[in-house]
Each structure stands twice: as structure tokens, then as C-alpha cells.
N, C-alpha and C. Protein backbone atom coordinates (compact mmCIF):
# COMPACT_ATOMS: atom_id res chain seq x y z
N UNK A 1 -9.65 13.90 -10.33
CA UNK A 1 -9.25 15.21 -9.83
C UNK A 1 -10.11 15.61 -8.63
N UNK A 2 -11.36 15.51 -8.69
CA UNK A 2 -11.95 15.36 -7.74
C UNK A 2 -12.45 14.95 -6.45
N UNK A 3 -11.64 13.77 -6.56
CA UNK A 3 -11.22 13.18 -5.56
C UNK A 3 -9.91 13.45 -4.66
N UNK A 4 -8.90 13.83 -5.41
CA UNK A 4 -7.52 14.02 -4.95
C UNK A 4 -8.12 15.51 -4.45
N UNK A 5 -8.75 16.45 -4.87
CA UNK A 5 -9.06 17.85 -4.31
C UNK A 5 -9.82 17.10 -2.80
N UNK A 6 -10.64 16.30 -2.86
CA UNK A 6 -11.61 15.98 -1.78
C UNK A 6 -10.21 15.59 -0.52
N UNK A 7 -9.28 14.50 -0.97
CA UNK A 7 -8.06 14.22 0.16
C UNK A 7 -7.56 15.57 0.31
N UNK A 8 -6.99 16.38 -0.10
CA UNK A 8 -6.20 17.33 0.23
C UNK A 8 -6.91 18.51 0.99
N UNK A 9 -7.89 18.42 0.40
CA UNK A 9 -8.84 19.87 1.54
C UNK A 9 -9.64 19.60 3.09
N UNK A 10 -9.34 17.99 2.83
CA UNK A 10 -9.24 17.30 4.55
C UNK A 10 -8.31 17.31 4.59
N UNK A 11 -7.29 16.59 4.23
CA UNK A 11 -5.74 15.68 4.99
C UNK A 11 -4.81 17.49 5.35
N UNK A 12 -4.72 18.42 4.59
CA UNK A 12 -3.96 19.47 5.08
C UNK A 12 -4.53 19.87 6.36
N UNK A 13 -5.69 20.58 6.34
CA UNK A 13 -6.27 20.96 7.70
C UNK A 13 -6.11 20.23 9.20
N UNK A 14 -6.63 18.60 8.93
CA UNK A 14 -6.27 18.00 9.50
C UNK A 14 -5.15 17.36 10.11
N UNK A 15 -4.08 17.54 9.30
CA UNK A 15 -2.44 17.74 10.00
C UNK A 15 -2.07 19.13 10.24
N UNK A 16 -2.42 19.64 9.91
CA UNK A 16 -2.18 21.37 10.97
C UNK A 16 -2.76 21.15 12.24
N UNK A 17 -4.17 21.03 12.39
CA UNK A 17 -5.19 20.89 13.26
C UNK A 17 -4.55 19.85 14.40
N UNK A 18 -4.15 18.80 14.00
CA UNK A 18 -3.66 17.77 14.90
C UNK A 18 -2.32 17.51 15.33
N UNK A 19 -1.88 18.35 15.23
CA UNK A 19 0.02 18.58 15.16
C UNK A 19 0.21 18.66 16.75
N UNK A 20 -0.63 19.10 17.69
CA UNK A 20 -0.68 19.14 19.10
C UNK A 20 -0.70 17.45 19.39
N UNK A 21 -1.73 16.82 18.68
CA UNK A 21 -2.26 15.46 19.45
C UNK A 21 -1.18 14.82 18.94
N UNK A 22 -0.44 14.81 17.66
CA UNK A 22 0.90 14.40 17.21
C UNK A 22 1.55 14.30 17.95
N UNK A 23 2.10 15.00 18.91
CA UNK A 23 3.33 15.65 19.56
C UNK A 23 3.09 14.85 21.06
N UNK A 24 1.86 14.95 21.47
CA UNK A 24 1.71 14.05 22.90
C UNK A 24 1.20 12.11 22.75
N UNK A 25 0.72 12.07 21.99
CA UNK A 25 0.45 10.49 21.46
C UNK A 25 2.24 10.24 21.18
N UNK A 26 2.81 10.97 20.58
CA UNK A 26 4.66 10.76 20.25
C UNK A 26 5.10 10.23 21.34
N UNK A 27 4.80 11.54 22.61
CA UNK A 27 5.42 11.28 23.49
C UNK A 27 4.78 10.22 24.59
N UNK A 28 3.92 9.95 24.33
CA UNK A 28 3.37 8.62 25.28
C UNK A 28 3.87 7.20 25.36
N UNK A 29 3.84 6.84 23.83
CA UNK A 29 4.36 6.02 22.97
C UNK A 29 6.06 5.89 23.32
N UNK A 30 6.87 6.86 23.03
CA UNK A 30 8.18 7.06 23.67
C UNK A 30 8.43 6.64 25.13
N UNK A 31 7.70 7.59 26.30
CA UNK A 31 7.77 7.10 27.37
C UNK A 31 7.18 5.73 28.04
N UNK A 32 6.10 5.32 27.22
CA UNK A 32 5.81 3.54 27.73
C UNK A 32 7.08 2.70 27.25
N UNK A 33 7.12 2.46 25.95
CA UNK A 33 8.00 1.56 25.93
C UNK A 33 9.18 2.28 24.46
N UNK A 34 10.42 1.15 24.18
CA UNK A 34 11.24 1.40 23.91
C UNK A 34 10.78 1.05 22.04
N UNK A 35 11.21 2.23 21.28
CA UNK A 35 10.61 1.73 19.74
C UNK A 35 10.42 2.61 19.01
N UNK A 36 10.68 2.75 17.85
CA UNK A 36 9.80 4.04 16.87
C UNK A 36 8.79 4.38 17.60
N UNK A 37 8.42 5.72 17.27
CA UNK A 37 6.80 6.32 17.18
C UNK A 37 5.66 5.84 16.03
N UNK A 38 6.22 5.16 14.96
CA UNK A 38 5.76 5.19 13.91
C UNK A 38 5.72 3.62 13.48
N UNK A 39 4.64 2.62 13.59
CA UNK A 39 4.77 1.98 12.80
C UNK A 39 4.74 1.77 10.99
N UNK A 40 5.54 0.70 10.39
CA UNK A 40 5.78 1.16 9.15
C UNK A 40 5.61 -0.14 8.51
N UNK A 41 4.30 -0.32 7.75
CA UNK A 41 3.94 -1.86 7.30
C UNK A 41 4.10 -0.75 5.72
N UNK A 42 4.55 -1.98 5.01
CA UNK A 42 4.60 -2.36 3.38
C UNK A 42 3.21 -2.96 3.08
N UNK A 43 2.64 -1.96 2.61
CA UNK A 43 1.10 -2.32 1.96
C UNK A 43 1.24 -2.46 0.17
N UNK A 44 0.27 -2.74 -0.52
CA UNK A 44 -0.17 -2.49 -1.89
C UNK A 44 -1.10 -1.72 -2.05
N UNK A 45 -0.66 -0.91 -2.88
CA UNK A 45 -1.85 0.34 -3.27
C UNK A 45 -2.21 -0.29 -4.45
N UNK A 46 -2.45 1.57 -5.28
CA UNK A 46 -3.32 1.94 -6.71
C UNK A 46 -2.59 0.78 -7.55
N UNK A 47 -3.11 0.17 -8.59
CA UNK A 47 -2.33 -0.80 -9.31
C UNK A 47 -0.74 -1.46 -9.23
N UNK A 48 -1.17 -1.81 -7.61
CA UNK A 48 -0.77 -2.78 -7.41
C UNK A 48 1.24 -2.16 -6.85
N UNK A 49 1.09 -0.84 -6.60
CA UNK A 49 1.79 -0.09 -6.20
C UNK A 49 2.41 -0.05 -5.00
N UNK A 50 3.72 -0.09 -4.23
CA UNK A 50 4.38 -0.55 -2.63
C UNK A 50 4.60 0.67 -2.71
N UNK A 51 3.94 0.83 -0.87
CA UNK A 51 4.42 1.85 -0.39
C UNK A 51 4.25 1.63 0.94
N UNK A 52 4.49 2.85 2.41
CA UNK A 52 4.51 1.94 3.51
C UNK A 52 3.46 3.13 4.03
N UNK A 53 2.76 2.56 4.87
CA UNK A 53 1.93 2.66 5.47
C UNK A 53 2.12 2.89 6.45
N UNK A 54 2.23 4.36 7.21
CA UNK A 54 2.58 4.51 8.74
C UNK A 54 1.25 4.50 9.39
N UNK A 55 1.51 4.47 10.71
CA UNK A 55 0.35 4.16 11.86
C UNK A 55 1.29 4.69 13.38
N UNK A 56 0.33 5.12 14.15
CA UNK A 56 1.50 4.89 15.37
C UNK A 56 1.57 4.09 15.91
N UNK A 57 2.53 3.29 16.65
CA UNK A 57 2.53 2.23 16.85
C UNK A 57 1.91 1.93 18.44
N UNK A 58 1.25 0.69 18.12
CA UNK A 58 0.57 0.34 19.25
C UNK A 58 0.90 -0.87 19.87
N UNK A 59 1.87 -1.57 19.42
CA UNK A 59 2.20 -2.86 19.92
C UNK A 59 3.98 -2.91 20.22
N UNK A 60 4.51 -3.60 20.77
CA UNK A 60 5.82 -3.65 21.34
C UNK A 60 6.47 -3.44 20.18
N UNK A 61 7.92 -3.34 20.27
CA UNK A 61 8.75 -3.45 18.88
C UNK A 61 8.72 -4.28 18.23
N UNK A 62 9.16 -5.43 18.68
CA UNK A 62 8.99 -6.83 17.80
C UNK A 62 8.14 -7.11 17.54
N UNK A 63 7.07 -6.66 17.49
CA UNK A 63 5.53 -7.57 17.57
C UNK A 63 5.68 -8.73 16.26
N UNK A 64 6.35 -7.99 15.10
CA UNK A 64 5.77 -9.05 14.23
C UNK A 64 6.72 -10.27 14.09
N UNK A 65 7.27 -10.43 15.29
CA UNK A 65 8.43 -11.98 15.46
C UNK A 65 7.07 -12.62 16.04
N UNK A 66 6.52 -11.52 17.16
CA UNK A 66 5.73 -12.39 18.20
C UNK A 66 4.22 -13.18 17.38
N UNK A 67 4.16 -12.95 16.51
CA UNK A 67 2.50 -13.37 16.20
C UNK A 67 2.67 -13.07 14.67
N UNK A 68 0.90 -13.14 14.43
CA UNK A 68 0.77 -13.11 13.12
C UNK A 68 -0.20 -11.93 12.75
N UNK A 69 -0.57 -11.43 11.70
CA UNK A 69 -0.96 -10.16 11.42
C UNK A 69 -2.33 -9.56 12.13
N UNK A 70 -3.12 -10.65 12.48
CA UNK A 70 -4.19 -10.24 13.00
C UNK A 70 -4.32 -10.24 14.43
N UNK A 71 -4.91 -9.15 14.74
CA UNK A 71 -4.55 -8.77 16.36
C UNK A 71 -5.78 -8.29 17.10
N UNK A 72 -6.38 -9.40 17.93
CA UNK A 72 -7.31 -9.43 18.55
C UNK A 72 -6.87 -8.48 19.92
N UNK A 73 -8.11 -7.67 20.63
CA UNK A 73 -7.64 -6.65 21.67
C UNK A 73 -7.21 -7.43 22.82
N UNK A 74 -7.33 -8.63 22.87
CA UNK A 74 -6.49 -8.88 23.92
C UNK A 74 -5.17 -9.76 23.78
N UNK A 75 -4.51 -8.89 22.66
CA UNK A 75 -3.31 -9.48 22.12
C UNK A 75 -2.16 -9.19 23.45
N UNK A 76 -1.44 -9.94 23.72
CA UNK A 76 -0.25 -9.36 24.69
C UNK A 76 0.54 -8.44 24.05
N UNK A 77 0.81 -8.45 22.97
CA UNK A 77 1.53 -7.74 21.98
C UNK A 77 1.62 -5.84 22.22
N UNK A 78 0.17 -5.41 22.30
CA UNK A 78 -0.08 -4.22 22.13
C UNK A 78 0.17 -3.56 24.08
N UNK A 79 0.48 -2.70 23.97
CA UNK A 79 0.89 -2.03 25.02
C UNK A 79 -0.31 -0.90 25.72
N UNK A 80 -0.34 -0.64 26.46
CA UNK A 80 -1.23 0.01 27.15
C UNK A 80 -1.94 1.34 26.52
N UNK A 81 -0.88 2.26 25.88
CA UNK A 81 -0.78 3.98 25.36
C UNK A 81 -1.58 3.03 23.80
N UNK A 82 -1.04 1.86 23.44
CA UNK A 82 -1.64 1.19 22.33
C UNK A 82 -3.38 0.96 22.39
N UNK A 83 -3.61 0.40 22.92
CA UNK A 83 -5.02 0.16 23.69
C UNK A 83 -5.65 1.25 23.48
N UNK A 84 -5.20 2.27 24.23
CA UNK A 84 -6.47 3.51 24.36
C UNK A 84 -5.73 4.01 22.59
N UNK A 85 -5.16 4.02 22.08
CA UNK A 85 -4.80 4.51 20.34
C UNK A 85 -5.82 3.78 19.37
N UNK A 86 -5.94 2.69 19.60
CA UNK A 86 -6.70 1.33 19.07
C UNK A 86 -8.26 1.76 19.46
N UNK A 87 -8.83 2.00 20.40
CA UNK A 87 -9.88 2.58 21.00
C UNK A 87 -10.22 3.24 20.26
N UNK A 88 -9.65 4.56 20.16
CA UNK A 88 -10.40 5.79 19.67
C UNK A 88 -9.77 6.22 18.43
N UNK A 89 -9.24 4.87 17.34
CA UNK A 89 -8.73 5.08 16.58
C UNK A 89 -7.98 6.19 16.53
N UNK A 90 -6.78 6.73 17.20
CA UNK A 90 -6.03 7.84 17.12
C UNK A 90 -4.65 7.24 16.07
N UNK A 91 -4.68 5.94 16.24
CA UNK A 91 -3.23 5.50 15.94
C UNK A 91 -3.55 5.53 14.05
N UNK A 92 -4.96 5.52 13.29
CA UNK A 92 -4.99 5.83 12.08
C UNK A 92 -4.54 7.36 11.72
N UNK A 93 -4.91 8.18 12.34
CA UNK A 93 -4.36 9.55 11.84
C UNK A 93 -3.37 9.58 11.09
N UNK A 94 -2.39 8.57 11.42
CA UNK A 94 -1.03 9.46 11.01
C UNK A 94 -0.85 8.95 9.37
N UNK A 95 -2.22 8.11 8.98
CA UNK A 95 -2.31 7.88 7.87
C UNK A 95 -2.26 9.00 6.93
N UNK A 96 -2.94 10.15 7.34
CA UNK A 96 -3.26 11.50 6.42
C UNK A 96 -2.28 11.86 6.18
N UNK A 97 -0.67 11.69 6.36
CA UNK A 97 0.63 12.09 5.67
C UNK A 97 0.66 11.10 4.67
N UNK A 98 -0.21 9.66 4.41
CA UNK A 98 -0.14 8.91 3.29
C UNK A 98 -0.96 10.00 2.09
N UNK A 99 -2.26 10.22 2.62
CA UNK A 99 -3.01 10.61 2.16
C UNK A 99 -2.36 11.98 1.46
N UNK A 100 -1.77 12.92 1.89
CA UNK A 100 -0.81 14.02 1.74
C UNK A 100 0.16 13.83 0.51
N UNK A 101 0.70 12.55 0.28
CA UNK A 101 1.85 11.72 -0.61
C UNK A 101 1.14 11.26 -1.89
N UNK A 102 -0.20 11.03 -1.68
CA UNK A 102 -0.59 10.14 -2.80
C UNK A 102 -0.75 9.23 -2.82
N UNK A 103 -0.29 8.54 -1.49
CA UNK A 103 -0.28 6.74 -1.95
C UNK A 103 -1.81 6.52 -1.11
N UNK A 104 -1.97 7.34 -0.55
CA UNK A 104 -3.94 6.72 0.05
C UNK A 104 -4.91 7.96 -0.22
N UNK A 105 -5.98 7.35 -0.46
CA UNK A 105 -6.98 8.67 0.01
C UNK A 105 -7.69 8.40 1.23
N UNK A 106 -8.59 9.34 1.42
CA UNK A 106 -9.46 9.29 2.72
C UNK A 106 -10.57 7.85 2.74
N UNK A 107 -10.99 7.81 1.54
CA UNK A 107 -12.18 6.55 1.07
C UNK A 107 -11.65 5.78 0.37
N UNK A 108 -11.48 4.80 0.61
CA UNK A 108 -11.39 3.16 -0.46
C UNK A 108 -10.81 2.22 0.58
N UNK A 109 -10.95 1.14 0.03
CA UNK A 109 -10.61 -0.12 0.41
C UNK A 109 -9.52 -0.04 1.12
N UNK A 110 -9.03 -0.57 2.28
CA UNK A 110 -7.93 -0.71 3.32
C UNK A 110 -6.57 -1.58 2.16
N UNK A 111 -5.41 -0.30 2.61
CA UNK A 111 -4.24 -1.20 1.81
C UNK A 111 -4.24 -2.57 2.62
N UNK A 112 -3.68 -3.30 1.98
CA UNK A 112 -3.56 -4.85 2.26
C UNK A 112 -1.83 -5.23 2.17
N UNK A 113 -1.04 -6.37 2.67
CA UNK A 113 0.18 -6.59 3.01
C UNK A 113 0.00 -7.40 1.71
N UNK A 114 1.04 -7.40 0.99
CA UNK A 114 1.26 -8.24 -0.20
C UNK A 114 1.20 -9.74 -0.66
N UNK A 115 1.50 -10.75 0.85
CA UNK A 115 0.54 -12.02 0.42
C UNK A 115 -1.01 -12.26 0.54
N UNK A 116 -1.90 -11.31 1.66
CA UNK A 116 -2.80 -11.15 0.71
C UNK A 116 -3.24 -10.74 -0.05
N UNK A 117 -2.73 -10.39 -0.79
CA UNK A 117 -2.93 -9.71 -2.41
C UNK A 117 -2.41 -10.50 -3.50
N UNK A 118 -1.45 -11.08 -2.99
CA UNK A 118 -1.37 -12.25 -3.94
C UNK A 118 -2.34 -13.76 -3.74
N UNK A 119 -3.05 -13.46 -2.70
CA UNK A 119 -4.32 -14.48 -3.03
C UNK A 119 -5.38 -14.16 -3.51
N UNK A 120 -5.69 -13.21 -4.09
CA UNK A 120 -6.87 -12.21 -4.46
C UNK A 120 -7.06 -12.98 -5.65
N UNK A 121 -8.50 -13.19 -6.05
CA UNK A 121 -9.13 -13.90 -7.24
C UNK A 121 -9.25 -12.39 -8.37
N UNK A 122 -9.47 -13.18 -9.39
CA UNK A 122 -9.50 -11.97 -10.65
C UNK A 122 -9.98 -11.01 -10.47
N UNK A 123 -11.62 -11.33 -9.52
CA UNK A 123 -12.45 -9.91 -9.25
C UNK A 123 -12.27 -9.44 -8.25
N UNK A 124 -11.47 -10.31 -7.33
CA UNK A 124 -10.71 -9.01 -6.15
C UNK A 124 -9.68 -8.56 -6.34
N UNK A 125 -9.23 -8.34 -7.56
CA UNK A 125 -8.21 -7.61 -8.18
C UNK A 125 -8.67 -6.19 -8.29
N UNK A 126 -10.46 -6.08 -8.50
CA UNK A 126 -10.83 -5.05 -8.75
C UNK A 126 -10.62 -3.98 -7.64
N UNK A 127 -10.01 -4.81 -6.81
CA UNK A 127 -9.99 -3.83 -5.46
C UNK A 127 -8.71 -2.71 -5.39
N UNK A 128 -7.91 -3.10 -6.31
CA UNK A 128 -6.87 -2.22 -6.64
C UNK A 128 -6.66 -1.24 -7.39
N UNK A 129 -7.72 -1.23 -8.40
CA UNK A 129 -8.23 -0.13 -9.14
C UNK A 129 -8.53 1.09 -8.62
N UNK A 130 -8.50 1.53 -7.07
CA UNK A 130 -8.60 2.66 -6.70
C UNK A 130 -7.75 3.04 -5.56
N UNK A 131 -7.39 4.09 -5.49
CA UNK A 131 -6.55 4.23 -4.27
C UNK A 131 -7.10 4.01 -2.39
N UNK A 132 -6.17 3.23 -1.50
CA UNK A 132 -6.29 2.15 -0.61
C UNK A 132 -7.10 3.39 0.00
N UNK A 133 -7.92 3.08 1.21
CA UNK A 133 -8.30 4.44 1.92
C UNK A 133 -8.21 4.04 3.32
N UNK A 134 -8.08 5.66 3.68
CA UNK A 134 -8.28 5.37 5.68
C UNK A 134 -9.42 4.28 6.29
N UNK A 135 -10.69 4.83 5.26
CA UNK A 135 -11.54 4.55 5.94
C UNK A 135 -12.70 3.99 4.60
N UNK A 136 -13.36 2.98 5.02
CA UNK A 136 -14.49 2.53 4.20
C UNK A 136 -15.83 1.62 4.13
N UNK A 137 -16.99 1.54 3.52
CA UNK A 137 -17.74 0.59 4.60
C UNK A 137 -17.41 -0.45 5.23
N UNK A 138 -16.04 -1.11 4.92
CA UNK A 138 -15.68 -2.42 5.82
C UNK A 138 -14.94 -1.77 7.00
N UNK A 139 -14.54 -0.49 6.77
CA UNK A 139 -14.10 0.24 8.03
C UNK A 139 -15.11 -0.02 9.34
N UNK A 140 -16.02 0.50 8.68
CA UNK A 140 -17.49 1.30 9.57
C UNK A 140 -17.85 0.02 10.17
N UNK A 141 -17.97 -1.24 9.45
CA UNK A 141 -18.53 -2.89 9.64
C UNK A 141 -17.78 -3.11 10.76
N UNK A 142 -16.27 -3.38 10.34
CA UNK A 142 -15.28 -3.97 11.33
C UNK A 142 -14.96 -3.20 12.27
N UNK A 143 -15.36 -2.14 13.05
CA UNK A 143 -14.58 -1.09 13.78
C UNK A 143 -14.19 -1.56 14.85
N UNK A 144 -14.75 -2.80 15.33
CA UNK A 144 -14.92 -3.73 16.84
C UNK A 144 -13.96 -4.49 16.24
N UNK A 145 -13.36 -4.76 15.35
CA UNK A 145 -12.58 -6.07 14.44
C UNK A 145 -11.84 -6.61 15.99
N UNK A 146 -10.76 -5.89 16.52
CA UNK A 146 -10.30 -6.51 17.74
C UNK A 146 -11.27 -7.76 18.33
N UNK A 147 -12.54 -6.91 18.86
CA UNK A 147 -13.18 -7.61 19.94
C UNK A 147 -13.78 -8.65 19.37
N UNK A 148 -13.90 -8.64 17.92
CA UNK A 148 -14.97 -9.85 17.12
C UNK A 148 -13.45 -10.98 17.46
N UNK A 149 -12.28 -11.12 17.39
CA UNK A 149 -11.27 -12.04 17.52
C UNK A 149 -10.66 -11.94 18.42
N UNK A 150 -11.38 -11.65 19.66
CA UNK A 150 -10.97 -11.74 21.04
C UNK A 150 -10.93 -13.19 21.69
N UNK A 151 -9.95 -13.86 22.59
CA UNK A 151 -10.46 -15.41 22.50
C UNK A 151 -10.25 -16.29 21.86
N UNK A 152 -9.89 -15.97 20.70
CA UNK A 152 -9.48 -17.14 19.15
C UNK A 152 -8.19 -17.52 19.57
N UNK A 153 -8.03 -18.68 19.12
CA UNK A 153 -6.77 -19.38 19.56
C UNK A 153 -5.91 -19.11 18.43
N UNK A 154 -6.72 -19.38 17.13
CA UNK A 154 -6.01 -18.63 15.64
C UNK A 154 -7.01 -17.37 15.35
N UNK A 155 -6.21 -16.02 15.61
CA UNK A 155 -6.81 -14.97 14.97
C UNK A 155 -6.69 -14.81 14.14
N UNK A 156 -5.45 -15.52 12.81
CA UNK A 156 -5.52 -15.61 11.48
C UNK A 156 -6.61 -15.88 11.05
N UNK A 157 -6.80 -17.26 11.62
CA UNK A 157 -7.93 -18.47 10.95
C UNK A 157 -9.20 -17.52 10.88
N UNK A 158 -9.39 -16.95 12.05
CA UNK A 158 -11.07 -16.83 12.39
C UNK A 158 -11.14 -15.36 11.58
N UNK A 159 -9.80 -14.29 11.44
CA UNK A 159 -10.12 -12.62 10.47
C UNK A 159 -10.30 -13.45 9.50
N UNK A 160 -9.79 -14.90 8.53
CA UNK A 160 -10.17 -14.99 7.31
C UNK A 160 -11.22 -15.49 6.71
N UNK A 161 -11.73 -16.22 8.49
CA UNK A 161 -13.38 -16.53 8.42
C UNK A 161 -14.33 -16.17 8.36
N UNK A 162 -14.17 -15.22 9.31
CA UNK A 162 -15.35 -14.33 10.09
C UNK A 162 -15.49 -12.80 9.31
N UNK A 163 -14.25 -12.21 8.89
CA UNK A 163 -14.05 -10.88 8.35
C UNK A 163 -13.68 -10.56 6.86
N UNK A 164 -12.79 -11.46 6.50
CA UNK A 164 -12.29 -11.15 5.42
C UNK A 164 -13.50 -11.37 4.30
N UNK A 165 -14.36 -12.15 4.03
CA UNK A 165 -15.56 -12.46 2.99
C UNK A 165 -16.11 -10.90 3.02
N UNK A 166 -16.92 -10.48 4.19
CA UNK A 166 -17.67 -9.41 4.25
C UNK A 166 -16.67 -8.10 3.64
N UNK A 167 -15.66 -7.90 4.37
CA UNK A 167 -14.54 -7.16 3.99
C UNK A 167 -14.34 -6.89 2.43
N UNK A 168 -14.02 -8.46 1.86
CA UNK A 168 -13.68 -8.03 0.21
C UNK A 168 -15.26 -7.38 -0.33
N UNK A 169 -16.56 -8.12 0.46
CA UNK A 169 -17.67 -7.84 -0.30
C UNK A 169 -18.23 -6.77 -0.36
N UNK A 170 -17.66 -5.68 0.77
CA UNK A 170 -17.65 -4.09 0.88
C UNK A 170 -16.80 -3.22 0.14
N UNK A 171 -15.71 -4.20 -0.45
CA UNK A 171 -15.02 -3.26 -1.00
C UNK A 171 -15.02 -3.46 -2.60
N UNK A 172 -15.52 -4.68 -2.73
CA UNK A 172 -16.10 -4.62 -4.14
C UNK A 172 -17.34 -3.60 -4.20
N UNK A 173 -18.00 -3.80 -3.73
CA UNK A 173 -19.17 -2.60 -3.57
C UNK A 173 -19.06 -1.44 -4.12
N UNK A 174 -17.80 -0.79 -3.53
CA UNK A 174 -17.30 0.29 -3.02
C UNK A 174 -17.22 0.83 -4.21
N UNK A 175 -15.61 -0.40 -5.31
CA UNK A 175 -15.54 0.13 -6.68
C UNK A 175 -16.38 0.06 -7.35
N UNK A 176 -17.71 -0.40 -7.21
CA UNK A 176 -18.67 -0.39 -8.53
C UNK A 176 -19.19 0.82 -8.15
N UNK A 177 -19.60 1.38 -7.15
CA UNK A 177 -20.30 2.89 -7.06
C UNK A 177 -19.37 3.67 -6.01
N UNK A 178 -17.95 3.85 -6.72
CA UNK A 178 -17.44 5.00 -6.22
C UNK A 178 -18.02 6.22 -6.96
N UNK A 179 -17.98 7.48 -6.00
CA UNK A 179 -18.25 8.43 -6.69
C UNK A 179 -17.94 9.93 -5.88
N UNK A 180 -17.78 11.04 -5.63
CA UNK A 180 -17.66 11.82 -4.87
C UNK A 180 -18.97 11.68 -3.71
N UNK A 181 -19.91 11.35 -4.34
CA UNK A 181 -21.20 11.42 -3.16
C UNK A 181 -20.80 10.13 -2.12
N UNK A 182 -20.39 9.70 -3.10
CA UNK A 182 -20.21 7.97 -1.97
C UNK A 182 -19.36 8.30 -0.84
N UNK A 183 -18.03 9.28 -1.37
CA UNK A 183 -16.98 8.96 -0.80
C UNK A 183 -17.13 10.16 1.12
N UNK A 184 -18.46 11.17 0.63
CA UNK A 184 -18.93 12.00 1.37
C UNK A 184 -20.06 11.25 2.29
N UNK A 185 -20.44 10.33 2.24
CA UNK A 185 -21.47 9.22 2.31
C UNK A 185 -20.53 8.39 3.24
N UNK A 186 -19.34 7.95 3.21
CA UNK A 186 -18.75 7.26 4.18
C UNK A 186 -18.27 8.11 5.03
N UNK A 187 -17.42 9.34 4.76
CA UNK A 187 -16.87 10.23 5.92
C UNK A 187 -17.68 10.19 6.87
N UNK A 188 -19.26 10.73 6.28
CA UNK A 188 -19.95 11.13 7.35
C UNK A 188 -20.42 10.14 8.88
N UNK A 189 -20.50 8.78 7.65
CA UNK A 189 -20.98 7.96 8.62
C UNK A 189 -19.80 7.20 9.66
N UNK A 190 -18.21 7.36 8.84
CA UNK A 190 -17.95 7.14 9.57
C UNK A 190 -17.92 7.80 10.82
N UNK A 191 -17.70 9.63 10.53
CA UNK A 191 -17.83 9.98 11.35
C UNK A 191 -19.07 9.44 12.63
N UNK A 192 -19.75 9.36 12.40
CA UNK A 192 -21.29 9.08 13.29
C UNK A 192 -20.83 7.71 13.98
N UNK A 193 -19.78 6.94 13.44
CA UNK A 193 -20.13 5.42 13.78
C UNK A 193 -18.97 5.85 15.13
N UNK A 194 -18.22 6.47 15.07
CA UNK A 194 -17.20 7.04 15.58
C UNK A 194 -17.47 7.68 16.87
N UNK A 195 -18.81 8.39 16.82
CA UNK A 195 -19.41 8.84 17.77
C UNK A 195 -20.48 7.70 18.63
N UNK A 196 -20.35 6.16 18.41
CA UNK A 196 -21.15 5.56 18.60
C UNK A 196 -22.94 5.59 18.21
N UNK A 197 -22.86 6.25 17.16
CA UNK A 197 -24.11 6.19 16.57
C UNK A 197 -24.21 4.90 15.49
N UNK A 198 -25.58 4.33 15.14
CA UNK A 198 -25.49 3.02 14.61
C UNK A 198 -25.92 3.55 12.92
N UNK A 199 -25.16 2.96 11.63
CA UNK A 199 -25.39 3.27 10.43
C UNK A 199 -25.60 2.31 9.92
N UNK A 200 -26.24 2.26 8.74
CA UNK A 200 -26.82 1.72 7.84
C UNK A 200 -25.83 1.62 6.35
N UNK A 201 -25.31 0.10 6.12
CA UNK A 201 -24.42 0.04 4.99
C UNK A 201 -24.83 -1.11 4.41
N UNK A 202 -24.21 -1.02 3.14
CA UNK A 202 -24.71 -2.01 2.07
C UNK A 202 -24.91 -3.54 2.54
């Protein structure tokens, strides 16, 4: 309960509050190129639960004919209005209407696309035990994720090399000491990391 009070007394404010930046990121997105405003990936949530995951979209329409899920910043894929969205993380916002629904909160583990989740070992199962979040210490870790797979010839190969270990090992973390302090403990820092200040995580 405490937690769902903690999403809702951010995620409302914060879609009132941002309903301006809504409305011109819409229209940027519209006038570069031809496509929804909204991208719409099929993630896995809370036990193991489908739901879709909007974002705004930052890459052409087709993108996902053109490539494969992981998208280094100098993907051809992503479009210019995408770039600066990707930057200053604007293109997560539009997560907080997940957050609004139920299917995410503000803190936990990043929803995941359903074949990797069907490679998940017994104890990264544990990662489903809580609802997916905007943001979390593998958030705060990976925030450069683009630029770490900039160059890779397989950006699959090298996110499941280079990122994904640390990734599950933050978010196992996460469920063994979730708690309201924790989950106030990441906002903040993400906030700070956000501001280019450097934090300290498990």
C-alpha cells in the first residue's frame, strides 16, 4: 500500500505538471518523421503479467524490422527529435501513465520483452516478484547504456555481455532490500545522476 501511495503522489502531479512538455515532444516527433507518437513494446511485469509499455518514440517506424533490441546511440534507426529524447531521458516520462494503471511503479527492475524472460534462471525469476519500475540502480549504472554499445558490430552480443550480468545483479539486490526507504534512496539519486552528479550504488 505504501508503495502504490508512493507511485501515485508522484505519477499524478507529474502528468499534470508535464502535460505542456507532452504536447510539444508530440509535436516534434509528428513533424520529423512519419509514425505514432507513442512507442508500444509488450513487456512482462508483476508475476509474470503482459502489458505494453509506452515510451515516445525515438526511432523510425519500422525500427524493429531494421535491427535488434539493443540500440547503441549511434544506431541509424533513431531519428534526430529521438536523440535529444534519449539524452535527457524525456522519452521515459510517458511511462508514468504505466505507473498511473498499475502495471509499473516508479522503483523496480526495468520491464523486460518476454524472450528475455523466458531465459531467466530460477533466481532471476525473483525479479518478477515486484512491480517493473521507471527507474532503478541498474537505471542509475546504465544511464550511458547507448554510448557503452556504441561501435559494436553486435549490440545484442556485447548488452548481454557487458550489461545484462550487472543489470540482473542490481536488480536482484533491489528485491532483497526493497523497502519504502530504498525506493526514496533511488529517486533521489536518480534524480542527482540526472543532474550529472556522480552516486554511489551497490
Amino acid at each position: 500500500m505504501g508503495k502504490r501511495f508512493l507511485d501515485l503522489s508522484v505519477a499524478i502531479p507529474v502528468l499534470l505538471l508535464a502535460t505542456p512538455i507532452f504536447l510539444l515532444v508530440a509535436l516534434a516527433i509528428k513533424l520529423e518523421s512519419a509514425g505514432p507518437v507513442f512507442y508500444r513494446g509488450k513487456r512482462v511485469g508483476l508475476n509474470e503479467t503482459r502489458f505494453t509499455m509506452l515510451k515516445f518514440r525515438t526511432m523510425v517506424a519500422d525500427a524493429e524490422k531494421r535491427g535488434g533490441p539493443s540500440t547503441p546511440n549511434d544506431d541509424p534507426r533513431i531519428t534526430r527529435v529521438g536523440a535529444l529524447l534519449r539524452a535527457t531521458k524525456l522519452d521515459e516520462i510517458a511511462q508514468f501513465i504505466n505507473v498511473l494503471r498499475g502495471e509499473m511503479s516508479l522503483v523496480g527492475p526495468r520491464p523486460q520483452v518476454e524472450s528475455d524472460v523466458a531465459r531467466y534462471s530460477a533466481e532471476e525469476k525473483a525479479l518478477l516478484s515486484t512491480p517493473p519500475g521507471i527507474t532503478d540502480y541498474a537505471s542509475i549504472r546504465f544511464r550511458n547504456e547507448g554510448e557503452i554499445l556504441n561501435g559494436s558490430p553486435d549490440p545484442d552480443r556485447a548488452y548481454n555481455e557487458l550489461i545484462r550480468p550487472e543489470k540482473i545483479r542490481l536488480g536482484l539486490y533491489y528485491v532483497r532490500n526493497r523497502s519504502i526507504p530504498t525506493d526514496l534512496e533511488i529517486l533521489a539519486k536518480t534524480a542527482l545522476a540526472l543532474l550529472g552528479c556522480r552516486v554511489k550504488l551497490p
